[in-house]
C-alpha atoms as a PDB file:
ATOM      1  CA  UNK A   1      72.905 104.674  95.354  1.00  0.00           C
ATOM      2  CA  UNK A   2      70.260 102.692  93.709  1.00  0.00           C
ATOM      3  CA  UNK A   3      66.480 103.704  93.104  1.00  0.00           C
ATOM      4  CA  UNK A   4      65.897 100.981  95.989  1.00  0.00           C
ATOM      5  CA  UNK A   5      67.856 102.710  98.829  1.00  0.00           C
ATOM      6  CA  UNK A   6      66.439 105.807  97.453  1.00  0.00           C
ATOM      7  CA  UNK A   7      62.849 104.942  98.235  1.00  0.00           C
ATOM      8  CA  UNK A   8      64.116 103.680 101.651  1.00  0.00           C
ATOM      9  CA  UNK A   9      65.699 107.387 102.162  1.00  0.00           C
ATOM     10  CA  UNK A  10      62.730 108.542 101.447  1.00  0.00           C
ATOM     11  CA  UNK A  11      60.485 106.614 103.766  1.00  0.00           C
ATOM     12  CA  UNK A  12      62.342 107.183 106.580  1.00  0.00           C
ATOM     13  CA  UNK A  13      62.435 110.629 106.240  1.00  0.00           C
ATOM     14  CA  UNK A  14      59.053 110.493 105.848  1.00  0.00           C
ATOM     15  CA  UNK A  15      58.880 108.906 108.951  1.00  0.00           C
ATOM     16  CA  UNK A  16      60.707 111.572 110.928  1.00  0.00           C
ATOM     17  CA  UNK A  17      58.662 114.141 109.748  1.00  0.00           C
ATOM     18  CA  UNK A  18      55.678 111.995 110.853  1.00  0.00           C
ATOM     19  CA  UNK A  19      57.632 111.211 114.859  1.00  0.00           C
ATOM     20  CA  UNK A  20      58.738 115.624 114.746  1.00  0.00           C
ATOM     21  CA  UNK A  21      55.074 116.524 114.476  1.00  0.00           C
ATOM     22  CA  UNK A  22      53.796 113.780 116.483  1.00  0.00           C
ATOM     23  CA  UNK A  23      55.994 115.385 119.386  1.00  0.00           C
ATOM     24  CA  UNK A  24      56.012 118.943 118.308  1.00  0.00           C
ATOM     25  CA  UNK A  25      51.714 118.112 119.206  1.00  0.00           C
ATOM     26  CA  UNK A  26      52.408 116.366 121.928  1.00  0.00           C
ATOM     27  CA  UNK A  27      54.945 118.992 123.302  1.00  0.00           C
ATOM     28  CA  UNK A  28      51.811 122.176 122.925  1.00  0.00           C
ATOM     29  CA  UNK A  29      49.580 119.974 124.430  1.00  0.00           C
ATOM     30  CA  UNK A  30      51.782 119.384 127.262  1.00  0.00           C
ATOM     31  CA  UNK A  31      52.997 122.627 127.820  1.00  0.00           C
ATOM     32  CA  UNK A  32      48.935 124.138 127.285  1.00  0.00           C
ATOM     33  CA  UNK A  33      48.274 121.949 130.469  1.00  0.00           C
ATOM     34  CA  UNK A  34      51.340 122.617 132.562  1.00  0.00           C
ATOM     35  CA  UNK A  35      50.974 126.470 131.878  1.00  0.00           C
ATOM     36  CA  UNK A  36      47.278 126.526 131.869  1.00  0.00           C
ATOM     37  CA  UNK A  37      46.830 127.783 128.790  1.00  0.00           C
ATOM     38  CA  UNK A  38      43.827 128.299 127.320  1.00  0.00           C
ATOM     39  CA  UNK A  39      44.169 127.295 123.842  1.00  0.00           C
ATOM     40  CA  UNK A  40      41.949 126.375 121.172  1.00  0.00           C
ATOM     41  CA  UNK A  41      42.642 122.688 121.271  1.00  0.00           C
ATOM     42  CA  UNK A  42      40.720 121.497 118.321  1.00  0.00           C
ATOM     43  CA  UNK A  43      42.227 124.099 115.792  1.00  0.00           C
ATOM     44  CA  UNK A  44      45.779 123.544 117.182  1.00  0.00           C
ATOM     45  CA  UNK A  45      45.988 119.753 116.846  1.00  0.00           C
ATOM     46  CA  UNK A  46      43.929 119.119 113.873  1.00  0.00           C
ATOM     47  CA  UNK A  47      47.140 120.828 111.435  1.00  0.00           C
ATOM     48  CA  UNK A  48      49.591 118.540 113.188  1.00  0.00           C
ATOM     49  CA  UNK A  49      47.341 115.592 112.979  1.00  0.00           C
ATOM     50  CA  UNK A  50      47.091 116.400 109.152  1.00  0.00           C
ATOM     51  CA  UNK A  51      51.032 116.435 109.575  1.00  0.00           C
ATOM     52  CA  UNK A  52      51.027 113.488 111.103  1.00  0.00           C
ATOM     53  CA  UNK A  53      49.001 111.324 108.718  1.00  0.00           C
ATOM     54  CA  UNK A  54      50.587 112.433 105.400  1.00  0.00           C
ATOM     55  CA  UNK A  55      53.995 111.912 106.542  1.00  0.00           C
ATOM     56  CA  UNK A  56      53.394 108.552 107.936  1.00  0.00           C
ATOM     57  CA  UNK A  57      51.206 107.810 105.121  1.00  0.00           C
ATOM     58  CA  UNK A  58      53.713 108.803 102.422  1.00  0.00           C
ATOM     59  CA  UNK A  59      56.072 106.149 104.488  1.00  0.00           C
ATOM     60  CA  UNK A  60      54.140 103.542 104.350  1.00  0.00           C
ATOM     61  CA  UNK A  61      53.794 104.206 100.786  1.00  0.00           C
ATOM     62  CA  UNK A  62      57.373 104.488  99.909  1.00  0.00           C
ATOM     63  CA  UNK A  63      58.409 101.502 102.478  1.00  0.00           C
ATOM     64  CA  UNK A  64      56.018  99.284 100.091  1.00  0.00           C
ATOM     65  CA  UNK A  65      58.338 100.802  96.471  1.00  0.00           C
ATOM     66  CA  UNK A  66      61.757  99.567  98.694  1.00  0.00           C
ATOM     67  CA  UNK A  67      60.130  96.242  99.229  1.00  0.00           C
ATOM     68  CA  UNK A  68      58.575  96.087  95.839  1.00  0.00           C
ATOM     69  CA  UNK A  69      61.993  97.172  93.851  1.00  0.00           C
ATOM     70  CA  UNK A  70      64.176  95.010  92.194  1.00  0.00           C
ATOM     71  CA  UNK A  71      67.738  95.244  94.150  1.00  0.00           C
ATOM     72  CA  UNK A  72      70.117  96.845  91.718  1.00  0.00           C
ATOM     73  CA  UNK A  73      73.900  96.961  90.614  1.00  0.00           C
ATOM     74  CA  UNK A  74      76.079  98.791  89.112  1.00  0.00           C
ATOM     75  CA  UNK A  75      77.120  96.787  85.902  1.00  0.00           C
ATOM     76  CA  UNK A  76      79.918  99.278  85.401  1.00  0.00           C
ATOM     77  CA  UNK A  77      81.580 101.942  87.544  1.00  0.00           C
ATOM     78  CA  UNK A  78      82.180 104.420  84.924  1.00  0.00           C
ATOM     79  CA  UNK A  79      79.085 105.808  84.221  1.00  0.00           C
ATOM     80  CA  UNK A  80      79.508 109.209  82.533  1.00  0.00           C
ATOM     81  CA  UNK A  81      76.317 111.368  82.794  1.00  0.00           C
ATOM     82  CA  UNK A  82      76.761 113.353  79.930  1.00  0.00           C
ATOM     83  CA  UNK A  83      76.948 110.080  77.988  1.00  0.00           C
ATOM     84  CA  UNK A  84      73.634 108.448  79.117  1.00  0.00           C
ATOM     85  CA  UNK A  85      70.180 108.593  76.763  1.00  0.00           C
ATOM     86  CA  UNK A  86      67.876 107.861  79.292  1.00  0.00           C
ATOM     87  CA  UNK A  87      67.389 109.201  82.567  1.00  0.00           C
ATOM     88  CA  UNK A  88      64.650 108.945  85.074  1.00  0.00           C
ATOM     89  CA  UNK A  89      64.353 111.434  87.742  1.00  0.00           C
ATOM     90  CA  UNK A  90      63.676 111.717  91.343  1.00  0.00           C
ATOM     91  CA  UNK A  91      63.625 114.321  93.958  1.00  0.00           C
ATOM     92  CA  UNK A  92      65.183 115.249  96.931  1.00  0.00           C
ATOM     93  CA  UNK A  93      64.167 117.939  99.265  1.00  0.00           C
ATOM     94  CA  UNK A  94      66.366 121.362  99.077  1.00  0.00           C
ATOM     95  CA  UNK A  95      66.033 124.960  99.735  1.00  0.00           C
ATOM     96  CA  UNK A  96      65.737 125.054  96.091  1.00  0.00           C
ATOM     97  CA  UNK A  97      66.009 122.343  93.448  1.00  0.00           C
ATOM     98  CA  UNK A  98      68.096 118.974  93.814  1.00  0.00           C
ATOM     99  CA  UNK A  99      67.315 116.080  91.067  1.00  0.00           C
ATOM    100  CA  UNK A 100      68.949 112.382  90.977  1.00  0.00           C
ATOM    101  CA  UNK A 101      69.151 111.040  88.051  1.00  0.00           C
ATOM    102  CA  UNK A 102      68.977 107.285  87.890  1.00  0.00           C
ATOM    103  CA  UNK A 103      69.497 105.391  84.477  1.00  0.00           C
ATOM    104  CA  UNK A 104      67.077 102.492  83.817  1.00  0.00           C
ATOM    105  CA  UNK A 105      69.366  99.680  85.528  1.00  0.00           C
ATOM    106  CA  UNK A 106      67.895 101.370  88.716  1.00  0.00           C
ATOM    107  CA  UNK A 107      71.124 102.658  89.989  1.00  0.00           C
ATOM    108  CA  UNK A 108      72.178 106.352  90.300  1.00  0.00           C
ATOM    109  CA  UNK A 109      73.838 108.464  87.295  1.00  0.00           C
ATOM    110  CA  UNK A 110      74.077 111.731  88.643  1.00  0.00           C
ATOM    111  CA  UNK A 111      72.245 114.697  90.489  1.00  0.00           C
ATOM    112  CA  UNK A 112      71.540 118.308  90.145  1.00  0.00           C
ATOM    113  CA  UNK A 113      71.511 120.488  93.325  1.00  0.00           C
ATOM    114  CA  UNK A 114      73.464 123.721  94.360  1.00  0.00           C
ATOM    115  CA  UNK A 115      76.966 123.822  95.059  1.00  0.00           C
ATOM    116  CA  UNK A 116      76.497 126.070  98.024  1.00  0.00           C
ATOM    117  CA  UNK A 117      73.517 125.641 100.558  1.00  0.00           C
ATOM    118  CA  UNK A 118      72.963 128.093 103.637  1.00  0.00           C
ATOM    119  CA  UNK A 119      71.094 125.923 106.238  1.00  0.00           C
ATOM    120  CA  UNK A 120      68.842 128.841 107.188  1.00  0.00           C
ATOM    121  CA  UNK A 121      67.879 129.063 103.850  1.00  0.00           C
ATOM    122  CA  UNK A 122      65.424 125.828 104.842  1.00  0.00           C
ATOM    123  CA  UNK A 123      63.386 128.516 106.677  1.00  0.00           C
ATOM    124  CA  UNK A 124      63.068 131.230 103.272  1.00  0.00           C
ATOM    125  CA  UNK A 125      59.917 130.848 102.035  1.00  0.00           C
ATOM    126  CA  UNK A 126      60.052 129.812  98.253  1.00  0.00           C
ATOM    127  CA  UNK A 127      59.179 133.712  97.018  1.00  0.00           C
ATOM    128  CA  UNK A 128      61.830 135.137  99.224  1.00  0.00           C
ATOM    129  CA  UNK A 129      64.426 132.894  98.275  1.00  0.00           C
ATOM    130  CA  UNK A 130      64.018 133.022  94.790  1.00  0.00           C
ATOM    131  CA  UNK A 131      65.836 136.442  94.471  1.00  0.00           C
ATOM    132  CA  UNK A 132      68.599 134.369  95.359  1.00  0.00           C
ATOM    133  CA  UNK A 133      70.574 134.239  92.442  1.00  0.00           C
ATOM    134  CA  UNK A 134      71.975 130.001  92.450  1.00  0.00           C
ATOM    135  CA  UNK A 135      74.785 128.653  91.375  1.00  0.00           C
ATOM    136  CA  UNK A 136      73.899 124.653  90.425  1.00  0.00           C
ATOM    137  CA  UNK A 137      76.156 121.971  90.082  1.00  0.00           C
ATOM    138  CA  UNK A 138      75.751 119.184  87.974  1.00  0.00           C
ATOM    139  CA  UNK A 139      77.446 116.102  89.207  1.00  0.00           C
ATOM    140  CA  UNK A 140      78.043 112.447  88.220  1.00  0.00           C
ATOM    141  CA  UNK A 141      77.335 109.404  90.804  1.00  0.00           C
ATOM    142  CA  UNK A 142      80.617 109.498  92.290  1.00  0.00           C
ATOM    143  CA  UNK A 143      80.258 113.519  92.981  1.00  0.00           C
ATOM    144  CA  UNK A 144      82.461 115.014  90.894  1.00  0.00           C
ATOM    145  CA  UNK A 145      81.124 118.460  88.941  1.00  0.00           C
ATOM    146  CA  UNK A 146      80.730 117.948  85.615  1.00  0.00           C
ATOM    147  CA  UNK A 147      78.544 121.220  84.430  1.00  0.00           C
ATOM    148  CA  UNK A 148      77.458 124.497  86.761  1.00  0.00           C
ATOM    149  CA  UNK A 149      74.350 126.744  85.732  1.00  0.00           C
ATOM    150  CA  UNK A 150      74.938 130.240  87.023  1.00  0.00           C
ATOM    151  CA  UNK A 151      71.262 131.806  87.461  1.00  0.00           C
ATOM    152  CA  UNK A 152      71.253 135.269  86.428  1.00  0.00           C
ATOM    153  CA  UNK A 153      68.381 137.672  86.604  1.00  0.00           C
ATOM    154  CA  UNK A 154      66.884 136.577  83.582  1.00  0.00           C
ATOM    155  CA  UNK A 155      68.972 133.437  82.481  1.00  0.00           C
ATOM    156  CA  UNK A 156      71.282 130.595  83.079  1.00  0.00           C
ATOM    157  CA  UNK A 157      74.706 130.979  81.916  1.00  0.00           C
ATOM    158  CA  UNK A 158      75.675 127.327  81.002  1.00  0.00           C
ATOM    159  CA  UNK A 159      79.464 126.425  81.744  1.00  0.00           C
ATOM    160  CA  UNK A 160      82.012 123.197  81.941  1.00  0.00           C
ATOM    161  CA  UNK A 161      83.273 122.014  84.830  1.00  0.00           C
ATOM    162  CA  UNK A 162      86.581 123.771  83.888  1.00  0.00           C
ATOM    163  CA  UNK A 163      83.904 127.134  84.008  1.00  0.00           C
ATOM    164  CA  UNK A 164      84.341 127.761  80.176  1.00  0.00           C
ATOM    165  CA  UNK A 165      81.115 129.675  79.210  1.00  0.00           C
ATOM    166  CA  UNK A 166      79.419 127.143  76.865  1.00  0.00           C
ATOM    167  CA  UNK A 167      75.667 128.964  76.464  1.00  0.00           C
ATOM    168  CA  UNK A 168      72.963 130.736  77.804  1.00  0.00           C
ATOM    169  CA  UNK A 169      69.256 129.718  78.645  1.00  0.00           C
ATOM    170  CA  UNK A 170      66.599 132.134  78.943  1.00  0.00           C
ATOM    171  CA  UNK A 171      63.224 130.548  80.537  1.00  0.00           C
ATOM    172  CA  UNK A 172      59.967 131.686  80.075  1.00  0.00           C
ATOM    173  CA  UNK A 173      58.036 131.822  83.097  1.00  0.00           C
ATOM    174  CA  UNK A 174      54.650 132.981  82.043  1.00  0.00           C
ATOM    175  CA  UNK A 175      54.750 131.518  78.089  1.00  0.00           C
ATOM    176  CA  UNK A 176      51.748 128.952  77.000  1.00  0.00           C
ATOM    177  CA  UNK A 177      53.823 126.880  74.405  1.00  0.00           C
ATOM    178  CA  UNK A 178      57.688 127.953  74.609  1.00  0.00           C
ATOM    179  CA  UNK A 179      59.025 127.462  78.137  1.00  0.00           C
ATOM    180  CA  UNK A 180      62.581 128.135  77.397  1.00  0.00           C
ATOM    181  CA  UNK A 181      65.101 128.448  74.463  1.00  0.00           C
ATOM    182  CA  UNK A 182      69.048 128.269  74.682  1.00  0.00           C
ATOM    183  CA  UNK A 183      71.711 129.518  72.987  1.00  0.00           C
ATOM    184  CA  UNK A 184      75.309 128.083  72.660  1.00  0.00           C
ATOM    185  CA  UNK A 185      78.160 127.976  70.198  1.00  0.00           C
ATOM    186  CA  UNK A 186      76.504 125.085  67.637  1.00  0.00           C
ATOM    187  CA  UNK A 187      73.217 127.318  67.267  1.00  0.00           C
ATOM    188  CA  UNK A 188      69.830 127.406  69.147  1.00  0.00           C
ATOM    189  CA  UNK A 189      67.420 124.606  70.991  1.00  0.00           C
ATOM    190  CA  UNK A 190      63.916 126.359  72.204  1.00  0.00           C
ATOM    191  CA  UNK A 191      61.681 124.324  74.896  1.00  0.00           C
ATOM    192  CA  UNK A 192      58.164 123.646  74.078  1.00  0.00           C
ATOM    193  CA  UNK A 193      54.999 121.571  76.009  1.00  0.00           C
ATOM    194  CA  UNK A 194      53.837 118.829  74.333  1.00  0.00           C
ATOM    195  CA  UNK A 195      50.136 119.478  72.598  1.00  0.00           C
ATOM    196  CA  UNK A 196      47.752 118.444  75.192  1.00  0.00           C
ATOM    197  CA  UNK A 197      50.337 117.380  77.473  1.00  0.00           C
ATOM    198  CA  UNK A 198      50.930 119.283  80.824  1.00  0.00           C
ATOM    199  CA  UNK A 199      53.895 117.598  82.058  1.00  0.00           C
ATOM    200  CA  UNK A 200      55.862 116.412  78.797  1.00  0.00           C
ATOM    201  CA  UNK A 201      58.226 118.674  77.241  1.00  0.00           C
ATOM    202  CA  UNK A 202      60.126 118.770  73.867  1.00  0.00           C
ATOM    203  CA  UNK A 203      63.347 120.527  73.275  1.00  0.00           C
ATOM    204  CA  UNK A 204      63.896 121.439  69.626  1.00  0.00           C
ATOM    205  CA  UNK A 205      67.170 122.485  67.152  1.00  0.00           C
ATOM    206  CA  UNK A 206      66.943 125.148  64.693  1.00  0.00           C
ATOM    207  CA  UNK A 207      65.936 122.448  62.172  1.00  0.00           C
ATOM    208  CA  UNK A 208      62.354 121.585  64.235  1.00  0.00           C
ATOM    209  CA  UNK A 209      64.017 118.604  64.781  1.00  0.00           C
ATOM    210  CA  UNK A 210      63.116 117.158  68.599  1.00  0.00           C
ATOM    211  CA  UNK A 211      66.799 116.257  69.842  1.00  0.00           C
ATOM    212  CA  UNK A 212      65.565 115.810  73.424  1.00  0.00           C
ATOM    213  CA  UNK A 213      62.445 114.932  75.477  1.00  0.00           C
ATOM    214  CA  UNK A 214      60.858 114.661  79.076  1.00  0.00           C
ATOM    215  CA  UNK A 215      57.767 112.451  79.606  1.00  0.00           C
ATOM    216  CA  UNK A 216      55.597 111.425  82.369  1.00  0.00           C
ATOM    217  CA  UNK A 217      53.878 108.073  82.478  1.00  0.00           C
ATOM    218  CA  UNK A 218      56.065 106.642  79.464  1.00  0.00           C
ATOM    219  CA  UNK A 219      58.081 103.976  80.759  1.00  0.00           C
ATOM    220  CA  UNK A 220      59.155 100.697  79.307  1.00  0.00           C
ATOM    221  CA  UNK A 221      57.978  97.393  81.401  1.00  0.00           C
ATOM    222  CA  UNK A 222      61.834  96.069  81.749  1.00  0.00           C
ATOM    223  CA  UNK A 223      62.466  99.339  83.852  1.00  0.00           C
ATOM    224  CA  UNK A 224      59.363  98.592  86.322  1.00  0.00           C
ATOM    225  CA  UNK A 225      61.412  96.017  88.318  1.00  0.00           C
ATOM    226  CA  UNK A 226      63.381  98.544  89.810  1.00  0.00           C
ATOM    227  CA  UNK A 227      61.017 101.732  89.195  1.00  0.00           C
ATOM    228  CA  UNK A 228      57.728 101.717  90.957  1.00  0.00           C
ATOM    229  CA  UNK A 229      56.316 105.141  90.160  1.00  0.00           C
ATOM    230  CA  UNK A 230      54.547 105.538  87.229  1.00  0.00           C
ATOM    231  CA  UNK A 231      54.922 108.780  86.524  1.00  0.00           C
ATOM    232  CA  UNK A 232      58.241 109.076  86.984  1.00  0.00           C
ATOM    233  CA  UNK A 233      59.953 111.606  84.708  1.00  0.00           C
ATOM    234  CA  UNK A 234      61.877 110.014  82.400  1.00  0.00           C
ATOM    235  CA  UNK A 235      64.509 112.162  80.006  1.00  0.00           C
ATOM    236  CA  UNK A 236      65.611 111.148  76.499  1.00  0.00           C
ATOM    237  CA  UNK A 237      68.574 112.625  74.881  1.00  0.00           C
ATOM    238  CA  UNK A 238      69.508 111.957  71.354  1.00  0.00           C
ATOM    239  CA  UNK A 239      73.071 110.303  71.239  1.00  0.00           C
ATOM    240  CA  UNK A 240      74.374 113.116  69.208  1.00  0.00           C
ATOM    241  CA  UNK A 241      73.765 115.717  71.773  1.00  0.00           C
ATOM    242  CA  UNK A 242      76.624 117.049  72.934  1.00  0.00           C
ATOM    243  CA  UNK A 243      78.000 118.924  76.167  1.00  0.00           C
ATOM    244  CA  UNK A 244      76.765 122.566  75.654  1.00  0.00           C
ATOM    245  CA  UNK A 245      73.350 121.304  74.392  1.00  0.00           C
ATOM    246  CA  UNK A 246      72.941 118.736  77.155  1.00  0.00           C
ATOM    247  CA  UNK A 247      73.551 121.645  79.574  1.00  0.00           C
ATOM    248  CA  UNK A 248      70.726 123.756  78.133  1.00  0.00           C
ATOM    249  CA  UNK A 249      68.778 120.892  78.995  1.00  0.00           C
ATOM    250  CA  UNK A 250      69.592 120.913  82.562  1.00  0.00           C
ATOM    251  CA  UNK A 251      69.267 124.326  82.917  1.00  0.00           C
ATOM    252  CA  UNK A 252      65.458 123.802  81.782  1.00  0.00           C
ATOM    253  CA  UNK A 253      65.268 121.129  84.272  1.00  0.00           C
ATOM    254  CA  UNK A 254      66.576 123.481  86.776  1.00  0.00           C
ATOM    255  CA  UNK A 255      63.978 126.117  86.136  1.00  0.00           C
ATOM    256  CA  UNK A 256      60.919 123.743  85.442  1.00  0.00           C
ATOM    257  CA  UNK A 257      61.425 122.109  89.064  1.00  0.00           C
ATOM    258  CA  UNK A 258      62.666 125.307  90.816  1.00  0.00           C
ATOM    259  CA  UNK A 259      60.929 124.746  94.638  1.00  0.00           C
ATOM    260  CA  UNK A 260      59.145 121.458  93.610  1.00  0.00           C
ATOM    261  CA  UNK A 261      60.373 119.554  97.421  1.00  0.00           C
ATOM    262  CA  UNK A 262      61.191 122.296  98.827  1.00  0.00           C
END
């Protein structure tokens, strides 16, 4: 999948949800007169009207990125994820959490969602579900599991896709600074904010050396022919990283955009 046909997904589900509560309105309003219902008209429409206009505006908005966006390619066909630098990231709705990660030729790298989804889970509200414990999968563009993050009450146990233990990661929900820190067989990595940044993150080796980062609004002006959101996170790995430390990484990714389209 490229970035394009994502923005296309994304519009016309954006449009459904505009047509459902178009007719879920329409279907009250119907029903108040058949039934003779007296109903206070005003305060039931005006939340599906809101409905209504944000869905249709958000496809109008993403309709304009498809149009807008470069039509990608895959250059290659064997794209590792684990092996990729830079990754921007998207989202997808889920019960919980489910990231693509597209690399900046516009086409699709990967995802992050859970390997298991319960379709009445759609209906949890976000503080119910979350004493779920998860089990994510980390996958590369052609679906097959590459990584799993095993929430646990307090952590993420990081494994392979073989489920060899390779680390834990311990967020920190409530913590100004530190968000996270990790621990795997070649030493530590801790999570931090950025100074002055809200939505920029730096994840850091024993040594205070940065070996990772996420950024919003950084974005070279090659990748804008296929990207059309500014803000768009975009990850940077060093190319030393390895496996257990990229996983950490995930894991923080995991936790940081827990319920973010849910």
């Amino acid at each position: 999948m490229s970035i394009r046909q994502y923005y296309q997904q994304t519009a016309y589900i954006s449009l459904n949800g505009s047509i459902i509560s178009a007719g879920l309105l329409t279907m009250m309003l119907a029903a108040s007169l058949l039934f003779s219902w007296n109903l206070p008209l005003f305060l039931v429409a005006v939340p599906f009207l809101i409905l209504v206009f944000l869905h249709y505006n958000r496809f109008i908005l993403y309709k304009n990125k498809s149009e807008e966006s470069e039509e990608a390619f895959h250059r290659y066909d064997d794209k590792q994820l684990f092996e990729q630098n830079h990754l921007l990231i998207a989202f997808a709705p889920a019960p919980a959490v489910r990231l693509l990660f597209f690399t900046p030729d516009g086409m699709m790298a990967g995802e992050l969602r859970e390997t298991t989804i319960r379709r009445y889970r759609w209906f949890i509200p976000y503080f119910a579900d979350k004493r779920i414990m998860k089990e994510i999968g980390i996958y590369d563009c052609k679906g097959n599991l590459q990584g799993k993050l095993k929430q646990e009450r307090y952590s993420y146990k990081l494994l392979n896709a073989q489920d060899d233990v390779m680390g834990m990661f311990f967020p920190k929900k409530n913590a100004k600074m530190a968000i996270g820190s990790a621990v795997f067989g070649r030493g530590k990595l801790k999570i931090e904010k950025s100074p002055g940044l809200t939505s920029d993150f730096k994840f850091i080796q024993e040594d205070g050396n940065t070996t990772a980062r996420l950024q919003k609004g950084w974005m070279p002006l090659e990748w804008s022919r296929f990207f059309k959101e500014a803000n768009i996170p975009v990850l940077t790995f060093d190319y030393e990283m390895g496996q257990a430390e990229r996983l950490a990484v995930f894991a923080a990714l995991a936790s940081l955009y827990m319920y973010y389209d849910h």
